[in-house]
Protein backbone atom coordinates (compact mmCIF):
# COMPACT_ATOMS: atom_id res chain seq x y z
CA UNK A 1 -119.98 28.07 -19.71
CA UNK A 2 -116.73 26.55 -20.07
CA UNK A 3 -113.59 27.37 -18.09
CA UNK A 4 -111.52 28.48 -21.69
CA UNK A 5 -114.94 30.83 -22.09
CA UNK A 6 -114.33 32.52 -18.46
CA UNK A 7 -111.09 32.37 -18.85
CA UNK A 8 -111.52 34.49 -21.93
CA UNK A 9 -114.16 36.81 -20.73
CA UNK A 10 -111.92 37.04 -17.40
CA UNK A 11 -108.51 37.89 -19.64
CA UNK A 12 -107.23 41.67 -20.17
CA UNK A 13 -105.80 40.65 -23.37
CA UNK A 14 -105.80 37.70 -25.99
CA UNK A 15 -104.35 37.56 -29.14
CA UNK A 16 -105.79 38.56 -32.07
CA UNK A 17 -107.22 35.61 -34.17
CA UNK A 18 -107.57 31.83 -33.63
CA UNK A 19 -104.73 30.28 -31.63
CA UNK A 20 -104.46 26.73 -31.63
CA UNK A 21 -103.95 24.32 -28.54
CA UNK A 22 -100.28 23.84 -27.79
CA UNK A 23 -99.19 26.74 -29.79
CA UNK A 24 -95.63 27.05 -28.84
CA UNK A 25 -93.90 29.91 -26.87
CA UNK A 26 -91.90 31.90 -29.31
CA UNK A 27 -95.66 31.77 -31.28
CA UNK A 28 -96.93 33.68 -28.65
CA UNK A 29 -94.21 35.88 -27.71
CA UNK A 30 -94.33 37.10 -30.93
CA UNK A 31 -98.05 38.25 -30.44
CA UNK A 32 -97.51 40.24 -27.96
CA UNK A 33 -94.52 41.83 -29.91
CA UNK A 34 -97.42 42.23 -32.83
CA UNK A 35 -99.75 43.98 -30.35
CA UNK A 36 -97.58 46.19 -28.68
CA UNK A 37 -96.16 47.20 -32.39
CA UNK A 38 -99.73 47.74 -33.29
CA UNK A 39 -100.70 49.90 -30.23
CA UNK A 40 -103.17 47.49 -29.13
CA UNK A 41 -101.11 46.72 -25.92
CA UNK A 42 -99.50 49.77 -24.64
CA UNK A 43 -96.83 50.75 -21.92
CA UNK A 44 -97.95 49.39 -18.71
CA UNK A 45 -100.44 47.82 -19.35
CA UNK A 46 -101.32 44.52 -17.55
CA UNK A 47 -101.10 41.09 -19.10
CA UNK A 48 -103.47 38.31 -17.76
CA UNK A 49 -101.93 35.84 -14.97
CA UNK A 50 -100.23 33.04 -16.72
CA UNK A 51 -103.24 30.63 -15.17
CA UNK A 52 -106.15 32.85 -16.71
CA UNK A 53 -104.26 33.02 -19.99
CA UNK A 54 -103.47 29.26 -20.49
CA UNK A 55 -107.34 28.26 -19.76
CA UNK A 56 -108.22 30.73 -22.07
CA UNK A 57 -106.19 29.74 -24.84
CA UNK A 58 -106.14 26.13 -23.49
CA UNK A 59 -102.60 25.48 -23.74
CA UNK A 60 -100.66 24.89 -20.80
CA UNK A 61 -99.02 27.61 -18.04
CA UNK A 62 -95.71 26.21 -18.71
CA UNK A 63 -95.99 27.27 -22.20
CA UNK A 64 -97.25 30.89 -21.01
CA UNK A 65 -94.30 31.07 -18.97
CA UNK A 66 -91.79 31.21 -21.53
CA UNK A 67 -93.63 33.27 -23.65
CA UNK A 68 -93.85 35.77 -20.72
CA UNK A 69 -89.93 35.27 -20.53
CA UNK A 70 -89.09 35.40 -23.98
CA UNK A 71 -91.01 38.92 -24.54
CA UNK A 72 -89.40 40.07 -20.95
CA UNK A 73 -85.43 38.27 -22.85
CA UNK A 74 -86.75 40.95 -26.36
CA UNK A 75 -87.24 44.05 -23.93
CA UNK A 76 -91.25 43.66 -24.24
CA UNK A 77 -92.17 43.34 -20.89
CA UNK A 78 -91.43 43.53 -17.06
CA UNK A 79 -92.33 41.44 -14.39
CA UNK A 80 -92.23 42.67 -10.67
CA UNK A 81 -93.34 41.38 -7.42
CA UNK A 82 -96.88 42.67 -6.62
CA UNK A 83 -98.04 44.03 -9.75
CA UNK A 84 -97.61 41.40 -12.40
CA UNK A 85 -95.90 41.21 -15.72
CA UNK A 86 -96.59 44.54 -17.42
CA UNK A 87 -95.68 46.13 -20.97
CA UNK A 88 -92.26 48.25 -20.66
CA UNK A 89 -92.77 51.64 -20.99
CA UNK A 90 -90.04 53.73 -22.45
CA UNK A 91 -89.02 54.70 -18.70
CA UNK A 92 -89.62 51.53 -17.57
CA UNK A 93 -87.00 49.80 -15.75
CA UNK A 94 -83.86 51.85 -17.67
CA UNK A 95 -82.28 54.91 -16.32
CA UNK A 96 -84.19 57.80 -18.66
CA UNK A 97 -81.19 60.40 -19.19
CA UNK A 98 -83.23 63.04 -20.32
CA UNK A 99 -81.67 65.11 -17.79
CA UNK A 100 -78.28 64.98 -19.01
CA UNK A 101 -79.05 68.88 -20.02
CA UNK A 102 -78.57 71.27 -18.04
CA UNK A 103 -81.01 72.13 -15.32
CA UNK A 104 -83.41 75.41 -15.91
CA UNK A 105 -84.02 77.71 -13.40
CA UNK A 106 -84.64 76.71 -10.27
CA UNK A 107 -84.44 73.01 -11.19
CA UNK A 108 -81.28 70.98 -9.38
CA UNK A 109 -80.72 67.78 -10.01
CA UNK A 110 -79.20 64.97 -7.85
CA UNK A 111 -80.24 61.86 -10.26
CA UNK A 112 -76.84 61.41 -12.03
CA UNK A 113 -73.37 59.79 -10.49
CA UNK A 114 -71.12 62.38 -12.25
CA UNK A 115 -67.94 63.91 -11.70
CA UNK A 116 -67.76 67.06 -9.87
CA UNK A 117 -68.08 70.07 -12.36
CA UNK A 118 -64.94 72.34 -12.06
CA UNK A 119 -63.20 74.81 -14.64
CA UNK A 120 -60.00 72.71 -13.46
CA UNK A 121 -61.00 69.56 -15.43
CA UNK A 122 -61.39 71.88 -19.04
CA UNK A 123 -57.88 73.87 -18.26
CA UNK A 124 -56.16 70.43 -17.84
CA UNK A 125 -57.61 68.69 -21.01
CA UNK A 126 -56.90 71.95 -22.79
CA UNK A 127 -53.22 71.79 -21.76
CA UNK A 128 -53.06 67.68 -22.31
CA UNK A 129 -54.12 68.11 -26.10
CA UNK A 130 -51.56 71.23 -26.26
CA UNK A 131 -48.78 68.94 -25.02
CA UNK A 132 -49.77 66.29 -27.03
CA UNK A 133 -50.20 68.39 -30.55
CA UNK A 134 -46.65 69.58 -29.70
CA UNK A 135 -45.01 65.66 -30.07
CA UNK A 136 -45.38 64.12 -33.57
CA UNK A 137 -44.74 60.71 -33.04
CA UNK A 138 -47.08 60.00 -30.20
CA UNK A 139 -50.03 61.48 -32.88
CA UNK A 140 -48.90 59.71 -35.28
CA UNK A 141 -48.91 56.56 -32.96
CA UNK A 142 -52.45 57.53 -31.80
CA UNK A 143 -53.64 57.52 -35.43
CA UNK A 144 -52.50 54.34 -36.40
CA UNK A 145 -54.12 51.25 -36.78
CA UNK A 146 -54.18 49.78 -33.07
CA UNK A 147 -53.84 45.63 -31.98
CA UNK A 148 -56.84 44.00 -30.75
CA UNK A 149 -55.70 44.77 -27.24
CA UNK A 150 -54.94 48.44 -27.48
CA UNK A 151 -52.01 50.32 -27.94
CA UNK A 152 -48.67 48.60 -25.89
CA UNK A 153 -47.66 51.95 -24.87
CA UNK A 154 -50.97 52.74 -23.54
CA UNK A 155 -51.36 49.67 -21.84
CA UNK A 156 -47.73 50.38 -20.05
CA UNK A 157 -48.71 53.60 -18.98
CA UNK A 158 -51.90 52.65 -17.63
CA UNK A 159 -50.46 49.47 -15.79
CA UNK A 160 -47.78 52.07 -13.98
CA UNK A 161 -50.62 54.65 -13.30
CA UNK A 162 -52.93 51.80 -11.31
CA UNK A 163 -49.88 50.25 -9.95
CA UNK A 164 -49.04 53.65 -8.54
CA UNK A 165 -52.84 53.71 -7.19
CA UNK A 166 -51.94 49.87 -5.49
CA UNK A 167 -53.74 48.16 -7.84
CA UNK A 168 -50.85 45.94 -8.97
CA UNK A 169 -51.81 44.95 -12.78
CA UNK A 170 -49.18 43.62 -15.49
CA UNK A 171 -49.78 45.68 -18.49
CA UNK A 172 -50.19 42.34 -20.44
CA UNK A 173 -53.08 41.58 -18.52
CA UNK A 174 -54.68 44.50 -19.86
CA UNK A 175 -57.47 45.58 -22.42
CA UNK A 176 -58.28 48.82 -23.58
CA UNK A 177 -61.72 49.24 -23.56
CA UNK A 178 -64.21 52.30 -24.64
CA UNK A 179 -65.43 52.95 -21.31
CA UNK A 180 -66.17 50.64 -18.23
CA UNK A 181 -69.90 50.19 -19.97
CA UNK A 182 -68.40 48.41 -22.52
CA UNK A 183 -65.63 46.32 -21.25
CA UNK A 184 -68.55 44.56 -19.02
CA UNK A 185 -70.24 43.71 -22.47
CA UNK A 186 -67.12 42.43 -23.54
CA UNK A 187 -67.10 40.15 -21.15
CA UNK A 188 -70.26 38.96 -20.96
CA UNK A 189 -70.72 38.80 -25.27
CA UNK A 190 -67.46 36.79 -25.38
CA UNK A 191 -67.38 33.75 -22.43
CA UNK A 192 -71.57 33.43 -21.64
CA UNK A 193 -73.69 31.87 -23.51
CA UNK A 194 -77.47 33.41 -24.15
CA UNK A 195 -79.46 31.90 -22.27
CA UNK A 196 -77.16 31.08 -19.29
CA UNK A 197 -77.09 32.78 -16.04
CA UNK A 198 -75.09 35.55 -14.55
CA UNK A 199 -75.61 37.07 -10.69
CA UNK A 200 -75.20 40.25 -8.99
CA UNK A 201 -76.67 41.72 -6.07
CA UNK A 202 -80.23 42.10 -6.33
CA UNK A 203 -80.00 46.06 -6.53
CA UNK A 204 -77.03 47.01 -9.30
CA UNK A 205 -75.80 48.99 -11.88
CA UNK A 206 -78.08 49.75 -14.79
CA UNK A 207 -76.07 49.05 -17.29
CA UNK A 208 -75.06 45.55 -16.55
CA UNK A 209 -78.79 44.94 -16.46
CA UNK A 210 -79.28 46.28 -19.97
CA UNK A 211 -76.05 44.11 -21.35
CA UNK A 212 -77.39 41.17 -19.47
CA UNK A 213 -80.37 41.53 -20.98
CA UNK A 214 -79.33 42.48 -24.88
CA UNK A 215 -77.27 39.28 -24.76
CA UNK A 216 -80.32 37.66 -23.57
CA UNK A 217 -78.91 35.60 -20.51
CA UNK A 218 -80.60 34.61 -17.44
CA UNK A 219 -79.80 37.64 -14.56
CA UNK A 220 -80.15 36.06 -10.88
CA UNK A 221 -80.33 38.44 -7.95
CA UNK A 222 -78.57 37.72 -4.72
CA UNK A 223 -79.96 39.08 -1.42
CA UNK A 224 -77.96 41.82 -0.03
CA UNK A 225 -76.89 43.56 3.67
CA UNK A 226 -74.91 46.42 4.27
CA UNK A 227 -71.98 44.68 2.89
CA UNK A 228 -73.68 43.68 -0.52
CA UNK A 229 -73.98 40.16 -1.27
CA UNK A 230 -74.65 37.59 1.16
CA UNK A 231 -72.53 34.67 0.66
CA UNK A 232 -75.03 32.28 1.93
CA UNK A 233 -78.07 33.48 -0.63
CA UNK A 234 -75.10 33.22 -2.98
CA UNK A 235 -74.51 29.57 -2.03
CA UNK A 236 -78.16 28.61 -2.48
CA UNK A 237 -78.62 29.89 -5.49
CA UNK A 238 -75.73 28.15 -6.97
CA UNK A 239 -77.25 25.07 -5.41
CA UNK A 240 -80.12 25.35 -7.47
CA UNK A 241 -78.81 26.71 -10.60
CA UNK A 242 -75.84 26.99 -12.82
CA UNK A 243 -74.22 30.42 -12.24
CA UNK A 244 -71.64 31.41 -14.95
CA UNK A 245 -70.57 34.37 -13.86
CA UNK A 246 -71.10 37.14 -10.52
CA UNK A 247 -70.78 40.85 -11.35
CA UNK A 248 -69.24 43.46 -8.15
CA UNK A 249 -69.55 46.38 -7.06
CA UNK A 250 -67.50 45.31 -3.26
CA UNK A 251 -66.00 48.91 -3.01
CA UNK A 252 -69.16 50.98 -2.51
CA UNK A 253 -72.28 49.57 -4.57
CA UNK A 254 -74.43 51.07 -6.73
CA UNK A 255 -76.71 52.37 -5.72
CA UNK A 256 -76.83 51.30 -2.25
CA UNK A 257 -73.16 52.24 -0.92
CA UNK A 258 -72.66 48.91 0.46
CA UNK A 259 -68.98 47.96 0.98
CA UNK A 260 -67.67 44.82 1.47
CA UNK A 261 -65.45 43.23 4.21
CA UNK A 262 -62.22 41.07 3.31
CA UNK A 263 -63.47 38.43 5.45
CA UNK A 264 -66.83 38.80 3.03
CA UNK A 265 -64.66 38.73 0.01
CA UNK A 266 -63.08 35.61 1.32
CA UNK A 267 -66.19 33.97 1.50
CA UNK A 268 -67.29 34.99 -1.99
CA UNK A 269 -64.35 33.71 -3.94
CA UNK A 270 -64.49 30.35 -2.13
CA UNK A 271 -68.00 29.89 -3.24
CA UNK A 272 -66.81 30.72 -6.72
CA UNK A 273 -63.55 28.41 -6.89
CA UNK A 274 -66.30 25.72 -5.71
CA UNK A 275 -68.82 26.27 -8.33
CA UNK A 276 -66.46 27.36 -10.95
CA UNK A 277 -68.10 31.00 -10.74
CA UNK A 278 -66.22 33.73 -12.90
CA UNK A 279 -66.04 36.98 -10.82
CA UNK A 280 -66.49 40.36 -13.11
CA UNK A 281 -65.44 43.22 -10.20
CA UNK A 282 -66.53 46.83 -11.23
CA UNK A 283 -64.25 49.14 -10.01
CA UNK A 284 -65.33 52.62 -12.37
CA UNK A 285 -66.00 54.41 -9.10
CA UNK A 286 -62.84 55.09 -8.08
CA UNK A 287 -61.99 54.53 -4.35
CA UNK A 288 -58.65 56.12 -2.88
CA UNK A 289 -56.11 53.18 -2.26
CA UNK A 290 -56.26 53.62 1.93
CA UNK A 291 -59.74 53.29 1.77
CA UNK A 292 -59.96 49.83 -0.63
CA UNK A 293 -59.98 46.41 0.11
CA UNK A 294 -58.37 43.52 -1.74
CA UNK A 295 -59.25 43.36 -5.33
CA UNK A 296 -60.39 40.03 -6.61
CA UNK A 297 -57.70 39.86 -8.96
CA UNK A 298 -55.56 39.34 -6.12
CA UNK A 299 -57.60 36.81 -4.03
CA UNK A 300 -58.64 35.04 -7.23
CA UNK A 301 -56.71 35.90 -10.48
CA UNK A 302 -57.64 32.75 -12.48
CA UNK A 303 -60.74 33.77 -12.53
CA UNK A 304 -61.77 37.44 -11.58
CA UNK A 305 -61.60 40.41 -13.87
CA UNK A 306 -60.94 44.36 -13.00
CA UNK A 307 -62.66 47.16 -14.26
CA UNK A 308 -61.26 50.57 -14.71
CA UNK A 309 -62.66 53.99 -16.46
CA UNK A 310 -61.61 57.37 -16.05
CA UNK A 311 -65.30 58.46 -16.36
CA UNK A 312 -65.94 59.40 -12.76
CA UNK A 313 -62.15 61.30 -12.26
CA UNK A 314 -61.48 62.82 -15.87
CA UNK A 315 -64.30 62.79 -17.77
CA UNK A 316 -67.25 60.96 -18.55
CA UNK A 317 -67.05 61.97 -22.24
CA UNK A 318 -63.73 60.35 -22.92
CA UNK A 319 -65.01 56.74 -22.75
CA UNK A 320 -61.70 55.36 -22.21
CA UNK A 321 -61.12 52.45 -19.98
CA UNK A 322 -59.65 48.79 -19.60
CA UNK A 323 -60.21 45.38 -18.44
CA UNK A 324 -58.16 43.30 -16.28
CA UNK A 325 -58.49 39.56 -17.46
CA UNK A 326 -57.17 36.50 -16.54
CA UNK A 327 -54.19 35.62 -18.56
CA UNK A 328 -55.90 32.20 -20.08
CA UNK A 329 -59.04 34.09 -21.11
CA UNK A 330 -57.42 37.07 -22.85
CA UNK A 331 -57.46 35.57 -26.20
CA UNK A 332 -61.13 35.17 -25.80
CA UNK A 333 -61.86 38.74 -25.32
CA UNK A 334 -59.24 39.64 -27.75
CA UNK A 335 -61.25 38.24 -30.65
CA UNK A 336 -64.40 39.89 -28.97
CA UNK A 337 -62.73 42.99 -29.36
CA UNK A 338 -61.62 42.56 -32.71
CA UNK A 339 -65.36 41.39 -34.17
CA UNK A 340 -66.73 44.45 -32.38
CA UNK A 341 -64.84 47.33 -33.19
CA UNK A 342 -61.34 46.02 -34.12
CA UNK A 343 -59.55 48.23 -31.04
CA UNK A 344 -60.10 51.29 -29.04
CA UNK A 345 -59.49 54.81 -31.08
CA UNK A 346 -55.74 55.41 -29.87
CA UNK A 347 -56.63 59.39 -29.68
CA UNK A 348 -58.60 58.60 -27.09
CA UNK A 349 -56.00 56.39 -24.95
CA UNK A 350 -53.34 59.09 -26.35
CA UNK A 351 -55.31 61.89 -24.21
CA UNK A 352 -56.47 59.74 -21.54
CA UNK A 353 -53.19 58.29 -20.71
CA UNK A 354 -51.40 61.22 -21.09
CA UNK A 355 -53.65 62.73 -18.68
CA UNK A 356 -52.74 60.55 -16.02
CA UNK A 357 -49.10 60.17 -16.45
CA UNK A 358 -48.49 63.92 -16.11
CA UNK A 359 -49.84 63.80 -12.93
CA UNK A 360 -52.57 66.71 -13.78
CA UNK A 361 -54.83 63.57 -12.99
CA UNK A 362 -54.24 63.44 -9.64
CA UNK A 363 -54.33 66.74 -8.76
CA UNK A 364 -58.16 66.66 -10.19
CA UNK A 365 -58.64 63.49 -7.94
CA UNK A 366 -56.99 65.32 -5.10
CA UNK A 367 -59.55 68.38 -5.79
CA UNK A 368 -62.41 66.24 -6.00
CA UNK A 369 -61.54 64.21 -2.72
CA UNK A 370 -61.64 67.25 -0.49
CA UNK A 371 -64.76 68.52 -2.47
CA UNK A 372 -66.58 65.43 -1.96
CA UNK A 373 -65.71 65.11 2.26
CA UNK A 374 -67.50 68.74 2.69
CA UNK A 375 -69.75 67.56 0.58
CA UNK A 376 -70.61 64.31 2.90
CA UNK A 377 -70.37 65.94 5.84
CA UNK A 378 -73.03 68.39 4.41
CA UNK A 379 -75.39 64.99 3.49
CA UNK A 380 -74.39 63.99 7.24
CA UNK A 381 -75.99 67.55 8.43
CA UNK A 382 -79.02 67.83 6.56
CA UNK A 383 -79.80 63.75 7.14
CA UNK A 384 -79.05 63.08 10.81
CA UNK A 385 -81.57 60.80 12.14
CA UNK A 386 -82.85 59.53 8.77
CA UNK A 387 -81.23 56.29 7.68
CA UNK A 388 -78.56 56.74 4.69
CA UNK A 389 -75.79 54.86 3.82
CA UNK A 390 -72.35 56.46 1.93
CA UNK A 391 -69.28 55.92 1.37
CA UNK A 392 -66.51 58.53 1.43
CA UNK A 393 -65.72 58.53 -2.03
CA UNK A 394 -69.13 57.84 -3.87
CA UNK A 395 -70.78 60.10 -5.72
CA UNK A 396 -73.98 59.16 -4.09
CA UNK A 397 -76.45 58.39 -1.27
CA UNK A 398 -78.79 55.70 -0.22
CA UNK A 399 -81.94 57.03 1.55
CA UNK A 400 -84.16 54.56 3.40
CA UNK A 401 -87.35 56.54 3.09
CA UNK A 402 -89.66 56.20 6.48
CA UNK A 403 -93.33 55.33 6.36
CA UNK A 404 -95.72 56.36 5.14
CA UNK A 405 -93.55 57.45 2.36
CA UNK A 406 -93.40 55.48 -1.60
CA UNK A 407 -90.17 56.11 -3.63
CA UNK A 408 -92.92 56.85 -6.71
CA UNK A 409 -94.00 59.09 -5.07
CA UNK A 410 -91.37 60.93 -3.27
CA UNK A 411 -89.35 61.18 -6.74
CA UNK A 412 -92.66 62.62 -8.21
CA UNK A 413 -93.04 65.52 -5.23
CA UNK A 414 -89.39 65.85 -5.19
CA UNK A 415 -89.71 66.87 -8.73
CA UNK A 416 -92.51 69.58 -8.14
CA UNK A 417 -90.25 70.90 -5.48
CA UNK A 418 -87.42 71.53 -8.04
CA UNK A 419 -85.14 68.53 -7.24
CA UNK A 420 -84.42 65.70 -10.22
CA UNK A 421 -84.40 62.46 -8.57
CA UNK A 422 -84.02 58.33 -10.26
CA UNK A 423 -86.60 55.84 -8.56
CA UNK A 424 -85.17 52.72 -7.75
CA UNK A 425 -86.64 50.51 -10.11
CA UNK A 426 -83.76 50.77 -12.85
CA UNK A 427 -81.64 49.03 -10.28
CA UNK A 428 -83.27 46.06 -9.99
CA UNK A 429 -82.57 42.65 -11.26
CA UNK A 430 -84.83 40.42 -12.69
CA UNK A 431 -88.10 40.10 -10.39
CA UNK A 432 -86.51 41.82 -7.46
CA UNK A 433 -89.15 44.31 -5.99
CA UNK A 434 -88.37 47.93 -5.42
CA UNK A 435 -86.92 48.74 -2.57
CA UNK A 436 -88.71 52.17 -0.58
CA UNK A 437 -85.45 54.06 -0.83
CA UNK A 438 -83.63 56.47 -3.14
CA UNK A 439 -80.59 57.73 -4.24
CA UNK A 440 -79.39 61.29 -3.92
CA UNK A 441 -76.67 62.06 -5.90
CA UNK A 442 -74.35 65.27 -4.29
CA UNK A 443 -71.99 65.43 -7.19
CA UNK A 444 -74.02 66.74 -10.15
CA UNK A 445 -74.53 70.88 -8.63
CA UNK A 446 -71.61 72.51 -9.56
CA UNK A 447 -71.36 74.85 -6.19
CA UNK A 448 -72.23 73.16 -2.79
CA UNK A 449 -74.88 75.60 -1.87
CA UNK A 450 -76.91 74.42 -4.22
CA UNK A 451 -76.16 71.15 -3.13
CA UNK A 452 -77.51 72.37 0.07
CA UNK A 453 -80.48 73.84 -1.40
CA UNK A 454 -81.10 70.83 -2.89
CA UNK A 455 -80.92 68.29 0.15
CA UNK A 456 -83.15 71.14 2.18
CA UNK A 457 -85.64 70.50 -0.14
CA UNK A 458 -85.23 66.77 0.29
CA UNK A 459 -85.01 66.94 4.50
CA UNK A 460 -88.27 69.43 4.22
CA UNK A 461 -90.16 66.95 2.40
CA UNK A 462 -89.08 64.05 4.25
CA UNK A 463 -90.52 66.32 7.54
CA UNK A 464 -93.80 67.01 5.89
CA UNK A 465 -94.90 63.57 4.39
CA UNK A 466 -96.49 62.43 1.45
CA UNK A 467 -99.21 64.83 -0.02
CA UNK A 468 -102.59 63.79 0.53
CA UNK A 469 -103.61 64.10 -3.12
CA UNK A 470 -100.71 61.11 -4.16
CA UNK A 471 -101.66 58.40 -4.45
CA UNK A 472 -99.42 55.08 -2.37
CA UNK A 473 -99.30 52.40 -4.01
């Protein structure tokens, strides 16, 4: 028998029909779109190793590789450490928001990083679109056709608002964006290339995973420590490979709380003046001003951008937000913005801004700061002697899980015991392999004893161990 006919008697899957020697890579990656369309590969399943599969169809593992990589650039499949490349299932590596409703029963979750619930936050935007219904010209400003940039008077407002919060930004250097979501896929659609490569830390935000991947470029993860990024994986990797671009979270990362030093900052943007790096910082969760360090912007401002959404202090629904962007790159995302969407809706900015130059906004803030410390020192209580990491003002919780614990399957028994919980595979880039931890959320219950009832749950389980009938894995 020849090594193509073990190779094919060997093989989970081959395609359907005759494929020729040396068929090319987008040939192939389009057969595995055609059997996953056709139900004949479905979510998780398994494809063959790249070496099995290129003996069996006798063309060579190079040519495999990129057709494993162009399904994984489409959305196809997934490839992690340990268990192969596998067929995305609809949970897959993407946050599932199913429970966005509210919880039932005795059901609390701790999955989401949301704002605090509070009958404050409705009485204020009640009162903002009172005040604002009550002053013609600023509606009919709102309703108006806005520039590419946003509405000036929105932009001034906002530029006093974060300068009042020390983050010292020139309302020219400002775009208004629709949320913080989608000012990082401004910046990624309009100055990379698909197919070129962007970093982060190797455990990150969701979303800039999904844009990275929709706009099918190359996403690199960078080893990590309790600050975030290491400067010297950093270094190596842009050694080996051309790095357009590093996406931050320095203030507290998500989702492992990390914060990072202004001697580590330091480091970071001298790596990226040397390798001509472009440095994207995410600042949506917002961190009082005596507890920040040094935005990029200031250690770097030819080539770092800012963040900012009101999501996680006003409301999540509002999707208003803007981008700080160096001054010889605005133009750039100006005609990004303009192909997109032409502008952000001006009602929007109207209420938003509003909102924050009344000063109602920081009274909310104010509110939610003090809610959120007894709400840490309450994680504090119920955790002590596990290892966590916080950070004052996040809205979450990294839990190191101890042995013999799985984070499969403590999310899965944290769910029978009533307690909605994300694994940590959504927050990893690329090939990076899960980490055994989890994040709790405390902001999501509206009163803090069922925050407490929640994280008893949590400790209790923790105590007991894994159920003998789940599987580890």
């Amino acid at each position: 028998m020849s090594i193509k006919e073990k190779a094919q008697q060997r093989a989970s899957w081959l395609p359907s029909g005759q494929t020729p020697a040396g068929a090319r890579y987008k040939t192939l990656a389009d057969q595995i779109a055609a059997a996953i369309a056709s139900g004949e590969l479905k979510p998780g399943d398994r494809l063959p190793p790249q070496r099995l599969l290129a003996d069996a169809l006798e063309v060579t593992v190079g040519t495999i590789t990129r057709a494993y990589k162009e399904a994984e650039r489409r959305g196809l499949l997934e490839a992690k450490v340990g268990s192969g490349t596998r067929v995305r299932g609809k949970h897959s590596d993407e946050p599932n928001f199913h429970h966005l409703s509210k919880a039932t029963g005795d059901s609390i979750d701790l999955s989401l990083s949301i704002p605090i619930p509070c009958a404050l936050r409705e009485r204020q935007l009640s009162a903002i679109m009172a005040r604002l219904s009550e002053q013609p010209s600023a509606l009919h400003n709102a309703l108006e056709y806005q520039s590419e940039k946003g509405n000036p008077e929105q932009r001034k407002q906002l530029a006093a608002w974060l300068s009042g919060q020390n983050l010292h930004i020139d309302a020219d250097e400002l775009l208004l964006s629709i949320g913080g979501q989608h000012a990082d896929f401004l910046v990624l659609q309009s100055l990379i290339r698909p197919g070129e490569a962007v970093a982060s830390d190797a455990l990150t935000y969701p979303g800039m995973i999904a844009c990275a991947r929709q706009l099918g470029l190359k996403h690199l993860p960078v080893s990590m420590d309790r600050e975030g990024m290491r400067p010297d994986a950093l270094e190596r990797l842009c050694e080996r490979q051309r790095v357009r671009l590093l996406y931050l979270m320095p203030e507290h990362n998500n989702p492992t709380a990390a914060h990072m030093s202004e001697q580590r900052r330091r480091e970071i943007v001298r790596i990226a003046r040397k390798y001509d790096l472009l440095i994207l910082e995410d600042g949506v969760q917002f961190v009082s001003a005596e507890l920040r360090g040094t935005p990029f912007f200031e250690l770097a401002p030819e080539r770092a951008f800012y963040i900012f959404s009101v999501s996680k202090i006003l409301s999540g629904g509002l999707r208003f937000g803007c981008l700080r962007a160096p001054s010889a790159l605005i133009p750039q995302l100006a005609a990004g913005l303009r192909a997109q969407f032409w502008s952000s809706p001006g009602i929007v900015g109207a209420v938003a801004c509003e909102w924050l130059a009344s000063g109602d906004a920081d009274i909310l803030i104010n509110w939610q700061n003090q809610e959120l410390a007894a709400r840490h020192a309450l994680l504090e209580q119920v955790f002590r002697g596990y290892d966590f990491h916080a950070h004052p003002c996040g809205f979450h919780a990294w839990l190191h899980l101890p042995e013999p614990w799985r984070a499969s399957d403590f999310v899965e028994q944290a769910r029978h015991r009533g307690v909605t919980l994300v694994s940590p595979e959504p927050f990893c880039v690329g090939t990076q392999p899960a980490p055994q931890a989890v994040r709790i959320c405390i902001t999501p219950p509206t009163s803090i004893e069922s925050l407490e009832t929640g994280l008893n749950r949590l400790r209790d389980l923790l105590a007991e161990g894994p159920s003998p009938t789940a599987p580890l894995v």
